[in-house]
Protein backbone atom coordinates (compact mmCIF):
# COMPACT_ATOMS: atom_id res chain seq x y z
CA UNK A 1 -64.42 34.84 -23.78
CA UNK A 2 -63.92 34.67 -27.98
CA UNK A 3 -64.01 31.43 -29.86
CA UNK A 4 -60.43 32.31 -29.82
CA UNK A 5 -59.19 32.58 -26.69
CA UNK A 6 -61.12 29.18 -26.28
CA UNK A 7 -59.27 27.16 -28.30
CA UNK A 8 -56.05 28.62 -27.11
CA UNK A 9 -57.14 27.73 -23.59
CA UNK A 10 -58.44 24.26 -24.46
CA UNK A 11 -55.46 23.88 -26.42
CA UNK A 12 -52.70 24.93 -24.22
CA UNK A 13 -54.49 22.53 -21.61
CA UNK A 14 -54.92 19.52 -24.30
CA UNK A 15 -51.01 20.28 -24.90
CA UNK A 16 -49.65 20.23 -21.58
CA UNK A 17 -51.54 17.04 -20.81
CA UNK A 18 -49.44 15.67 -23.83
CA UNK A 19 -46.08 16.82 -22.72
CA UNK A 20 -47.04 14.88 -19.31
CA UNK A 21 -47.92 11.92 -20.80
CA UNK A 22 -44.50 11.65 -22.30
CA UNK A 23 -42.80 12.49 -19.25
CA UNK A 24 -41.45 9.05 -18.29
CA UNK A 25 -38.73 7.92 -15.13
CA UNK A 26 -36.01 7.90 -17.91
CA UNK A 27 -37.06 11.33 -20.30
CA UNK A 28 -39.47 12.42 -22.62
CA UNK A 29 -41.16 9.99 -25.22
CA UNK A 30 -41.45 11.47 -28.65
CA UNK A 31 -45.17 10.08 -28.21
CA UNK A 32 -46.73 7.80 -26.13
CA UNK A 33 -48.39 6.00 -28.95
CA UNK A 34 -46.70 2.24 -29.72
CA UNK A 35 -46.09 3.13 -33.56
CA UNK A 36 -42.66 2.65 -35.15
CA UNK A 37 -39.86 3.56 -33.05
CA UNK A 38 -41.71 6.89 -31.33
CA UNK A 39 -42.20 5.52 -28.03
CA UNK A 40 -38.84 6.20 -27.35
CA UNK A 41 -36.49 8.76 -25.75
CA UNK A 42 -35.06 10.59 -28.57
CA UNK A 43 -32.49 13.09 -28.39
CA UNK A 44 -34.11 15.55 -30.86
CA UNK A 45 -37.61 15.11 -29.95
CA UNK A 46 -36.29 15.00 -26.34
CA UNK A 47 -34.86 18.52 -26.18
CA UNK A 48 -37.24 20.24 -27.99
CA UNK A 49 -40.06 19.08 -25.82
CA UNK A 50 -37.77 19.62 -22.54
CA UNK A 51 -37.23 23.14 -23.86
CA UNK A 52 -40.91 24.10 -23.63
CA UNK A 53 -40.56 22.52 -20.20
CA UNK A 54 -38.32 24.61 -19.13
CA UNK A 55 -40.51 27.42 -19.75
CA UNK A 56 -43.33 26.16 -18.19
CA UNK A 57 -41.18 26.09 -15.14
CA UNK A 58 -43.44 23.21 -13.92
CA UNK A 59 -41.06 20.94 -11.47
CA UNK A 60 -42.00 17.29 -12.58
CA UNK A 61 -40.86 18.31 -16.13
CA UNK A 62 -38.28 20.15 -15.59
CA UNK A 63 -37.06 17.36 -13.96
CA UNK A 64 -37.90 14.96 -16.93
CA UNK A 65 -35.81 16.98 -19.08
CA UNK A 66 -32.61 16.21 -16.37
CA UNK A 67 -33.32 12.41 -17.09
CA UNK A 68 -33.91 12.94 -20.78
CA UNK A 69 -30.31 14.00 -21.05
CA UNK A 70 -28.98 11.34 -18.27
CA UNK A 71 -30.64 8.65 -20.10
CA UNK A 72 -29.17 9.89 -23.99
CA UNK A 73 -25.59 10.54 -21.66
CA UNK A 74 -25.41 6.81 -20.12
CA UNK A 75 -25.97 5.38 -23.61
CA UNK A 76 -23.38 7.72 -25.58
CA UNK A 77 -21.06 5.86 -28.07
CA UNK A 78 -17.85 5.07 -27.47
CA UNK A 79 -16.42 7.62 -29.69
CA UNK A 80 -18.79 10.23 -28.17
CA UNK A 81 -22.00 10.04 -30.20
CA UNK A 82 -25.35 10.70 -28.57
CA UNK A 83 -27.96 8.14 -29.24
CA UNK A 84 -30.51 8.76 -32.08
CA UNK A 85 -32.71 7.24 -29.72
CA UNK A 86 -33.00 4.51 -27.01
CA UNK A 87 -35.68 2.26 -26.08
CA UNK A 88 -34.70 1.67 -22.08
CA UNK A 89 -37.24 -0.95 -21.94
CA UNK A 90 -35.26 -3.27 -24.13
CA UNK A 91 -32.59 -1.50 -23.63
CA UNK A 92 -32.08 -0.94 -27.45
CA UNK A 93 -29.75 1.79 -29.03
CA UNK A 94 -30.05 3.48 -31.95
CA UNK A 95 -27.83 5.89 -33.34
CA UNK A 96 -29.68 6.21 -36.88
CA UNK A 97 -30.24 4.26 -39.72
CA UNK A 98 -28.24 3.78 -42.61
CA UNK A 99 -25.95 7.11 -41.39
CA UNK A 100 -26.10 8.57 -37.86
CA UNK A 101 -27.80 11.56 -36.42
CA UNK A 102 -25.89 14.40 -36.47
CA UNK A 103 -27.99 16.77 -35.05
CA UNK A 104 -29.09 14.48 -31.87
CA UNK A 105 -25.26 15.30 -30.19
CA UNK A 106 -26.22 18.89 -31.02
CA UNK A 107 -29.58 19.47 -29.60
CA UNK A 108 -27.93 17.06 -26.88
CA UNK A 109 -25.09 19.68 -26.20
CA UNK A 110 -28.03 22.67 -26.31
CA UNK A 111 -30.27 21.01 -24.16
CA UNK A 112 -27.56 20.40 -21.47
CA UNK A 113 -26.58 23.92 -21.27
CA UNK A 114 -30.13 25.43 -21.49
CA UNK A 115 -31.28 22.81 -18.53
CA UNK A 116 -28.07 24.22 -16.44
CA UNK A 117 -28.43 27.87 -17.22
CA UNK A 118 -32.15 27.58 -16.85
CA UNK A 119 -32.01 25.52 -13.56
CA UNK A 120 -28.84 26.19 -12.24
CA UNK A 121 -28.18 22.96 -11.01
CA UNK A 122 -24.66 22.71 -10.99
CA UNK A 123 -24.45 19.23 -9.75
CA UNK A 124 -25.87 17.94 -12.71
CA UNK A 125 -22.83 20.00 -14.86
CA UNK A 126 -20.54 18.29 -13.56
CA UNK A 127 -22.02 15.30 -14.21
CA UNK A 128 -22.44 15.77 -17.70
CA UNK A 129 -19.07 17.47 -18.09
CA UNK A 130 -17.10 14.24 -19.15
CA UNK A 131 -20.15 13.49 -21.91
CA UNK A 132 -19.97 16.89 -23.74
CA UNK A 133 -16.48 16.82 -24.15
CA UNK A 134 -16.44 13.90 -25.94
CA UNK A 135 -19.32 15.53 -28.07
CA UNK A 136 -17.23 18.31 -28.70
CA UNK A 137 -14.34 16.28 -29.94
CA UNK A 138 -16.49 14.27 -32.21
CA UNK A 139 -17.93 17.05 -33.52
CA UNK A 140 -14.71 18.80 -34.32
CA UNK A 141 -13.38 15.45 -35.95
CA UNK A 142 -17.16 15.72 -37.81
CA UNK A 143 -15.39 19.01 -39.62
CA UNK A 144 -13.00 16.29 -41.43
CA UNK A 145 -10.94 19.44 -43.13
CA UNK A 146 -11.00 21.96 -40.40
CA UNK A 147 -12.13 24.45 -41.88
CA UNK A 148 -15.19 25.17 -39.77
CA UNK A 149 -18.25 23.45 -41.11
CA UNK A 150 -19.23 19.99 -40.18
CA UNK A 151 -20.24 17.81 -42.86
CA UNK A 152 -23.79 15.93 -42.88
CA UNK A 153 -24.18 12.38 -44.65
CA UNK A 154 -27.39 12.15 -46.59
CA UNK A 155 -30.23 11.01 -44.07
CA UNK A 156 -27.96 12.68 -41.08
CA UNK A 157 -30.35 14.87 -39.57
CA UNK A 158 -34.28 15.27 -38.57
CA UNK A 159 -34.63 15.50 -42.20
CA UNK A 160 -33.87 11.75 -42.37
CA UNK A 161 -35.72 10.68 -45.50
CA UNK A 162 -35.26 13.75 -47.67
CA UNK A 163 -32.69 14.83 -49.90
CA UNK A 164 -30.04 17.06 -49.26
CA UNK A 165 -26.14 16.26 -47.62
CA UNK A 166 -22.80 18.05 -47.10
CA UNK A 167 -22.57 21.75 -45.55
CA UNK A 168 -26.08 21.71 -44.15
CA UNK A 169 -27.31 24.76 -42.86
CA UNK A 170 -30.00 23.77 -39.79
CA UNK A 171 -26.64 21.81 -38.60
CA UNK A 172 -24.42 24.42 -38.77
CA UNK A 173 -26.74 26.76 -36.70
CA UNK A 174 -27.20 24.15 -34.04
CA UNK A 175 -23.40 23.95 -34.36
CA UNK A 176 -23.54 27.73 -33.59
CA UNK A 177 -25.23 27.29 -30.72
CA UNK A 178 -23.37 24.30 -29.61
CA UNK A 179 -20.25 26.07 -29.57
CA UNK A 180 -22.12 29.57 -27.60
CA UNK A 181 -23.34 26.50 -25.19
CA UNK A 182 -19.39 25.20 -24.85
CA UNK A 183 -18.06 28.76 -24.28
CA UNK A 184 -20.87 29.94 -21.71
CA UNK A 185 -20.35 26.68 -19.91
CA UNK A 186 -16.58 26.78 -19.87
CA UNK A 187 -16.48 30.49 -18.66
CA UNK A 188 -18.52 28.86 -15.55
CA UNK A 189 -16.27 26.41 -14.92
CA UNK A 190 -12.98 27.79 -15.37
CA UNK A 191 -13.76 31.11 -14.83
CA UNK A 192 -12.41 32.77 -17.38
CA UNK A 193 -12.93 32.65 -21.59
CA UNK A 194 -11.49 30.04 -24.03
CA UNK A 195 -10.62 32.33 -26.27
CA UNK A 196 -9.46 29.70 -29.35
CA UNK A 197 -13.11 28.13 -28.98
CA UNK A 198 -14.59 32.10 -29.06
CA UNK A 199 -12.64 32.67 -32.39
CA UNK A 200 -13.73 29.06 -33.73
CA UNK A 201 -17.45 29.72 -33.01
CA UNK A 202 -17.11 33.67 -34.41
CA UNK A 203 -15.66 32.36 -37.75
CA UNK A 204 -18.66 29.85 -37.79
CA UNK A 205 -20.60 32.84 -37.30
CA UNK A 206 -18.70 34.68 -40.55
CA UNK A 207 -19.26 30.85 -42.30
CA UNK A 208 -22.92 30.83 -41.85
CA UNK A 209 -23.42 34.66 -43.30
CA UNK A 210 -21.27 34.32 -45.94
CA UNK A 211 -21.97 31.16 -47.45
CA UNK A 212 -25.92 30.33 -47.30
CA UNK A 213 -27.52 34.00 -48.50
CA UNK A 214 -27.30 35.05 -51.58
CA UNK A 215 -27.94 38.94 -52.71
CA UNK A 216 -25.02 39.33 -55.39
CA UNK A 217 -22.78 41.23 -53.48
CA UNK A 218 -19.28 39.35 -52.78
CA UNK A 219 -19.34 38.22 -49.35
CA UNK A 220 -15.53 38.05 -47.20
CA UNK A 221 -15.75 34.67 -46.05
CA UNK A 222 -16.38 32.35 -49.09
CA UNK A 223 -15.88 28.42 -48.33
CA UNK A 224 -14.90 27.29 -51.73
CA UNK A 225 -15.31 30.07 -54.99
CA UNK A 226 -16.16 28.27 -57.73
CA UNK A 227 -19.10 26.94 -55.90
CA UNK A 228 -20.32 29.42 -54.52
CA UNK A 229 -20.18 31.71 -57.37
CA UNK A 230 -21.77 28.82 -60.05
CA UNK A 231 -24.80 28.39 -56.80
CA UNK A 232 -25.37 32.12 -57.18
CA UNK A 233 -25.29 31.99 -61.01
CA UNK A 234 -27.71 28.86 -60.91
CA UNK A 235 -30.36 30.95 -58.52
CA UNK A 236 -30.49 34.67 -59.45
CA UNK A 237 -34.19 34.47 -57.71
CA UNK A 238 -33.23 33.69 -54.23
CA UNK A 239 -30.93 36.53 -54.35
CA UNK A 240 -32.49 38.23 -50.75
CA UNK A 241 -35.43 35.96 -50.17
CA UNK A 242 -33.81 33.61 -47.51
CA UNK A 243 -31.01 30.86 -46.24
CA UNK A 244 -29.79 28.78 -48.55
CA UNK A 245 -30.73 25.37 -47.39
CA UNK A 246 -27.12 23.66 -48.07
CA UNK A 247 -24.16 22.94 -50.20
CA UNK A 248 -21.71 19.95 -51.07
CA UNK A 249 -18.83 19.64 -53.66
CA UNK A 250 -21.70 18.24 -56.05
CA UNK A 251 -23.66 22.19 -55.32
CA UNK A 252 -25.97 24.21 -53.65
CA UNK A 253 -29.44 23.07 -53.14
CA UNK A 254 -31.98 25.74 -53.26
CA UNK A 255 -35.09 24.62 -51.89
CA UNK A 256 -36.39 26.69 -48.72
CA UNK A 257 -35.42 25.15 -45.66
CA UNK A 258 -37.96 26.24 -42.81
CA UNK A 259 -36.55 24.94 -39.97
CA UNK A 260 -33.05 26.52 -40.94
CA UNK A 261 -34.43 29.86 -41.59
CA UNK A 262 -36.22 30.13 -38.18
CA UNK A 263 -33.28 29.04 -36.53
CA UNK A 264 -30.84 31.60 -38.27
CA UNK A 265 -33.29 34.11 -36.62
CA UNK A 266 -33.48 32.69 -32.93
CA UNK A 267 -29.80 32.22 -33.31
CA UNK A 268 -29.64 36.44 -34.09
CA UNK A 269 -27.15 35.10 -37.00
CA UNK A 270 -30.24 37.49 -39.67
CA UNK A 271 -29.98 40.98 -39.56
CA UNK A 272 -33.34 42.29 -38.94
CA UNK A 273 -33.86 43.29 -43.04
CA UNK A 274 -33.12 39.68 -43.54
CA UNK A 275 -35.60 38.25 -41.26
CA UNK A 276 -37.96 40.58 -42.82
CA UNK A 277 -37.46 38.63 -46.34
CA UNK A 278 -37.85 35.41 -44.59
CA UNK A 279 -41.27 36.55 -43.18
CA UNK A 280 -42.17 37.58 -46.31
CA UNK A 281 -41.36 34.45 -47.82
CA UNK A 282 -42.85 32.40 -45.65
CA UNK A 283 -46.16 34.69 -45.68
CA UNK A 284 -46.31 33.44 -49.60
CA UNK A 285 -46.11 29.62 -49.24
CA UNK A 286 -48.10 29.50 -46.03
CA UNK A 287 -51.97 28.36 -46.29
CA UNK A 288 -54.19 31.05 -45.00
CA UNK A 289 -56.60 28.71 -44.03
CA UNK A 290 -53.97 27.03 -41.66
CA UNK A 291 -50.91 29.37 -41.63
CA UNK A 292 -48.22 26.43 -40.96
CA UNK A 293 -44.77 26.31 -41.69
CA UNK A 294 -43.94 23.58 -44.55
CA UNK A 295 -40.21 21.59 -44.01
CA UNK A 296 -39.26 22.61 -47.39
CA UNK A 297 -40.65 24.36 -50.29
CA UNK A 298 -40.98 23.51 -53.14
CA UNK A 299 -42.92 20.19 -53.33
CA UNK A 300 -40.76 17.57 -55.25
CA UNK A 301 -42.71 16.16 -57.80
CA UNK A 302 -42.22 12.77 -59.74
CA UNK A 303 -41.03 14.97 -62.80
CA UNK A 304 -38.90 16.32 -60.74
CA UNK A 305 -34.79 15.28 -60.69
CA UNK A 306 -34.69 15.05 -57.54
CA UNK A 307 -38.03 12.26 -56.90
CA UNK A 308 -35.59 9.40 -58.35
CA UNK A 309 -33.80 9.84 -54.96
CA UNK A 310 -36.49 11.09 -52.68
CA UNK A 311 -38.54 7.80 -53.14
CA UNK A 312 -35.80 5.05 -52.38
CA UNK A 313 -34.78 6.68 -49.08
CA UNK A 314 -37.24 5.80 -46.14
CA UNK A 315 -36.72 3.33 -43.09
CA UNK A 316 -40.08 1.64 -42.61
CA UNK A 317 -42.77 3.05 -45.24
CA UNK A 318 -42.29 6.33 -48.02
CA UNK A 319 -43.79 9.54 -46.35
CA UNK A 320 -42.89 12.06 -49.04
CA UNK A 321 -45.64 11.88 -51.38
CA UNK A 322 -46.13 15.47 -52.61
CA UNK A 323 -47.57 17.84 -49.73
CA UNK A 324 -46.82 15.08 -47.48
CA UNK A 325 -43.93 14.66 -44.65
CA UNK A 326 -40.80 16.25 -45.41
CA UNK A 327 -42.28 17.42 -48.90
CA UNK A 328 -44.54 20.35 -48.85
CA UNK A 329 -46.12 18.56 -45.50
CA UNK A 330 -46.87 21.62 -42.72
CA UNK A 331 -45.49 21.19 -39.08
CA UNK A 332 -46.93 22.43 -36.28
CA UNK A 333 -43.55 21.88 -34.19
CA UNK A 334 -41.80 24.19 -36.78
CA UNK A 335 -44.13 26.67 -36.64
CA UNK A 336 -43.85 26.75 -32.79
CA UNK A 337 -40.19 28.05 -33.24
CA UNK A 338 -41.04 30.61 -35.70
CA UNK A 339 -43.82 31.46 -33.12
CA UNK A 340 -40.93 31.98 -30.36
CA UNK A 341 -38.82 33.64 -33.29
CA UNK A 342 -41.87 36.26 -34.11
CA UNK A 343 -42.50 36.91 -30.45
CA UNK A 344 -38.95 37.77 -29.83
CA UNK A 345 -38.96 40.42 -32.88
CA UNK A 346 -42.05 42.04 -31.56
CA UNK A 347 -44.80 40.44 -34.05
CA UNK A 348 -47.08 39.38 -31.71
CA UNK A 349 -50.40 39.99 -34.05
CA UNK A 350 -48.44 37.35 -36.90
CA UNK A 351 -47.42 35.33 -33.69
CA UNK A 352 -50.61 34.58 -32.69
CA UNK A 353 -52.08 33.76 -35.97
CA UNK A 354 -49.72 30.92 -36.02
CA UNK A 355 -49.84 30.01 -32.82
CA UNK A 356 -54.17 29.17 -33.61
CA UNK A 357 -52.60 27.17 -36.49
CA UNK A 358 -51.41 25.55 -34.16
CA UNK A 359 -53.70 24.51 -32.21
CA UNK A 360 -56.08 23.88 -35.22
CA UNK A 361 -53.81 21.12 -36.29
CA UNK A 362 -53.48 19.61 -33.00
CA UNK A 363 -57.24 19.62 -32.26
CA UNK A 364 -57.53 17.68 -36.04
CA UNK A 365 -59.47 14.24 -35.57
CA UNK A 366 -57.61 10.60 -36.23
CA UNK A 367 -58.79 7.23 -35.37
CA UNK A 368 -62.21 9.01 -34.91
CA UNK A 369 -60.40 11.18 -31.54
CA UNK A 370 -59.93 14.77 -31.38
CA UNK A 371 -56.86 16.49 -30.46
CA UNK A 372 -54.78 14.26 -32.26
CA UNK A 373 -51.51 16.34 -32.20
CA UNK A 374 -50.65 14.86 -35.62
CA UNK A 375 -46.98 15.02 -36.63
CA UNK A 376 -47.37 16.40 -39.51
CA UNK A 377 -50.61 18.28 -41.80
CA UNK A 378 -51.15 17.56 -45.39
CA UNK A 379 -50.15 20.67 -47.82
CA UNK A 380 -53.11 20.87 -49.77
CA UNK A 381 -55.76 18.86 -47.85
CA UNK A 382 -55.26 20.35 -44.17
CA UNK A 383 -55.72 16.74 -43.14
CA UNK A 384 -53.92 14.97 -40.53
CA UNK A 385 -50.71 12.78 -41.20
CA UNK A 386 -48.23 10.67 -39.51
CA UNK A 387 -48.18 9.54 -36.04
CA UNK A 388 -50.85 10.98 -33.25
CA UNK A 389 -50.13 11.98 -29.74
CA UNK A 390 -46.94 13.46 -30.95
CA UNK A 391 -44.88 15.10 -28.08
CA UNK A 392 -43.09 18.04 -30.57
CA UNK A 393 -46.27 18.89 -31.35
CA UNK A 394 -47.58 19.15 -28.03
CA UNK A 395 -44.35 21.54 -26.82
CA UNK A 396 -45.11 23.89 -30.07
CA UNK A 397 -47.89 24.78 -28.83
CA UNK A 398 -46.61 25.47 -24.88
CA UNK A 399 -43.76 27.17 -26.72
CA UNK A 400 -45.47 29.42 -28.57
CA UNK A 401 -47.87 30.35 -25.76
CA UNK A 402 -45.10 31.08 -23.36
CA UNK A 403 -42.81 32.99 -26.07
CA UNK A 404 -45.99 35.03 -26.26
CA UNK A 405 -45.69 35.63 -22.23
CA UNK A 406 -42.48 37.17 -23.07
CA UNK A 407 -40.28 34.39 -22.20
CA UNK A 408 -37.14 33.13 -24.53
CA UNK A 409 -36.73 29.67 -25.96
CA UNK A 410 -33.05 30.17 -25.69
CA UNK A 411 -31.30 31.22 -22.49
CA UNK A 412 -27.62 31.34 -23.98
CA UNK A 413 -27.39 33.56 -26.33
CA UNK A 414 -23.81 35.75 -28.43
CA UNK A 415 -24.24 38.43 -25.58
CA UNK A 416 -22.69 35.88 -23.29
């Protein structure tokens, strides 16, 4: 056996012992450490780790990602929101900070449909029904204008201490998907199509491709002209290099958005030449040392404009130091989508390189332990940083190793 194909066994084993360990009566923990708020069932954290569950096909978890969406269902708002997070041993409710969590009733909404399509445990559909129709009401009110695009507050999504609001694009994928989940699941029920929510989520579709790439060519779809044509004025060198990470009346921000652009590939909303670029892209601001995916790129630095803002927004202490967190820091649970999104385009060589990055960050040493499954590693430094044991990190790693077995991350898909 290579040095390797150790560490991929040692670390698939080291990972799965993780995921258990946050497998509680009541969901998934985003880790079993006591630090902050993590030892809690989040929605985000919750679906992502239940969705490398479901590939591992092992019972107990599957399972714990049915009460990771009972517990986030029995504590939804009474306008329909899906709790940020809840603590069910104090029983305490959070549905974010200073702005809620958009994206937690979206991965909610994904995670529902890819635990019935995956199990087919129609019992627990019709449970949930009631719940995701109130999601899907809030989330159409969450368009405000109607014109197709939901708009995120500042601090609205995972990327809750960084800077960028409005038409955000990881949203409006997950709001792609959402919408795929709502038609697949209504077809079931009903047995036939909706056909207005079909043409709702295929103009998203048109939304998305028109609005958030850039190449100079006048797209068919624009959301509002004048800002759309002053964002492609203001970055002639993005023109074909990837997703444009968002836009609000104020602009477009420009700043490479990884999670976004892996998710507009899962999501088949790239065309292959586009996914291409985003490789490419990410091939360039990647370490080669430890090939992880960074949240965003650029770093913002303090002589930066946007650092003013950056440093006043956190909840308990500022992560976003340069190459840190959010800024420039890499993350081994993003790069476990892009290994799933890799794997499903037939790069299984690059696949695997990542996937030993990811391990090598989980295996990194904190509070003198090994296999630390930090949340996040350092830009520059390749250290360790933010809180250990952390479940996402964990499921990245079953994700990517069972993506490389030839299984999807997503079940529902736009052939359905």
């Amino acid at each position: 056996m290579t040095e390797s194909s150790d560490m991929r066994k040692e670390g698939l084993e080291r990972a799965m012992e993780l995921v258990r360990q946050c497998a509680t009566d009541d969901g998934f923990l985003a880790s079993p450490t006591q630090r902050d708020n993590y030892r809690r069932v989040w929605a985000r954290d919750g679906v992502i780790i239940g969705l490398a569950a479901l590939m591992t096909g092992e019972e107990s978890l599957v399972t714990t990602m049915r009460q990771t969406l009972g517990t986030l269902a029995r504590h939804q708002g009474p306008h329909g929101e899906i709790p940020s997070n809840v603590d069910t041993s104090t029983q305490r409710i959070s549905y974010g900070g200073t702005t809620g969590r958009v994206d937690a009733d979206l991965w909610f909404v994904i995670g529902c449909a890819e635990y019935w399509h995956a199990s087919g445990d129609d019992t627990f559909l019709a449970e949930i029904l009631p719940s995701l129709e109130r999601v899907r009401f809030l989330l159409g009110a969450w368009e405000f204008n109607d014109r197709g695009l939901i708009y995120v507050p500042q601090t609205g999504d995972w990327a809750d201490e960084y800077v960028q609001s409005g038409y955000i694009l990881y949203d409006q994928l997950l709001y792609l998907q959402a919408l795929r989940s709502f038609c697949r699941i209504h077809a079931h029920v009903h047995g036939s199509a909706d056909h207005q929510l079909q043409d709702r989520t295929t103009r998203l579709l048109h939304l998305i491709r028109s609005n958030f790439w850039f190449n100079g060519n006048e797209p068919a779809d624009i959301y509002h002209e004048v800002l759309y044509e002053k964002g492609r004025k203001a970055a002639p060198h993005r023109d074909d290099q990837y997703w444009m990470p968002f836009f609000s009346p104020t602009g477009y921000g420009y700043r490479f958005d990884a999670f976004a652009n892996v998710l507009a590939n899962l999501f088949r909303v790239a065309k292959d030449w586009q996914g291409d670029q985003v490789d490419g892209y990410i091939a360039k601001i990647t370490p080669e040392a430890m090939p992880l995916l960074p949240a965003f790129h650029p770093i913002i630095e303090p002589v930066d404009r946007d650092w003013e803002s950056l440093q006043v927004m956190f909840s308990y202490t500022f992560k976003n130091k340069p190459y840190e967190f959010h800024n420039g820091g890499l993350w081994p649970m993003l790069t476990g989508f892009y290994v799933a999104d890799l794997a499903s385009r037939g790069h299984t060589v690059k696949a695997r390189l990542h996937l030993d990055a990811i391990h090598a960050a989980n295996a990194l040493r904190m509070e003198d332990e090994p296999w630390s499954f930090p949340e996040f590693v350092h830009g520059r430094k390749l250290t360790p940083g933010g809180t250990r044991c952390q479940g996402w990190s964990a499921a990245a790693a079953v994700t990517a190793h069972h993506a490389l077995q030839g299984q999807p991350l997503f079940r529902i898909d736009d052939d359905e």
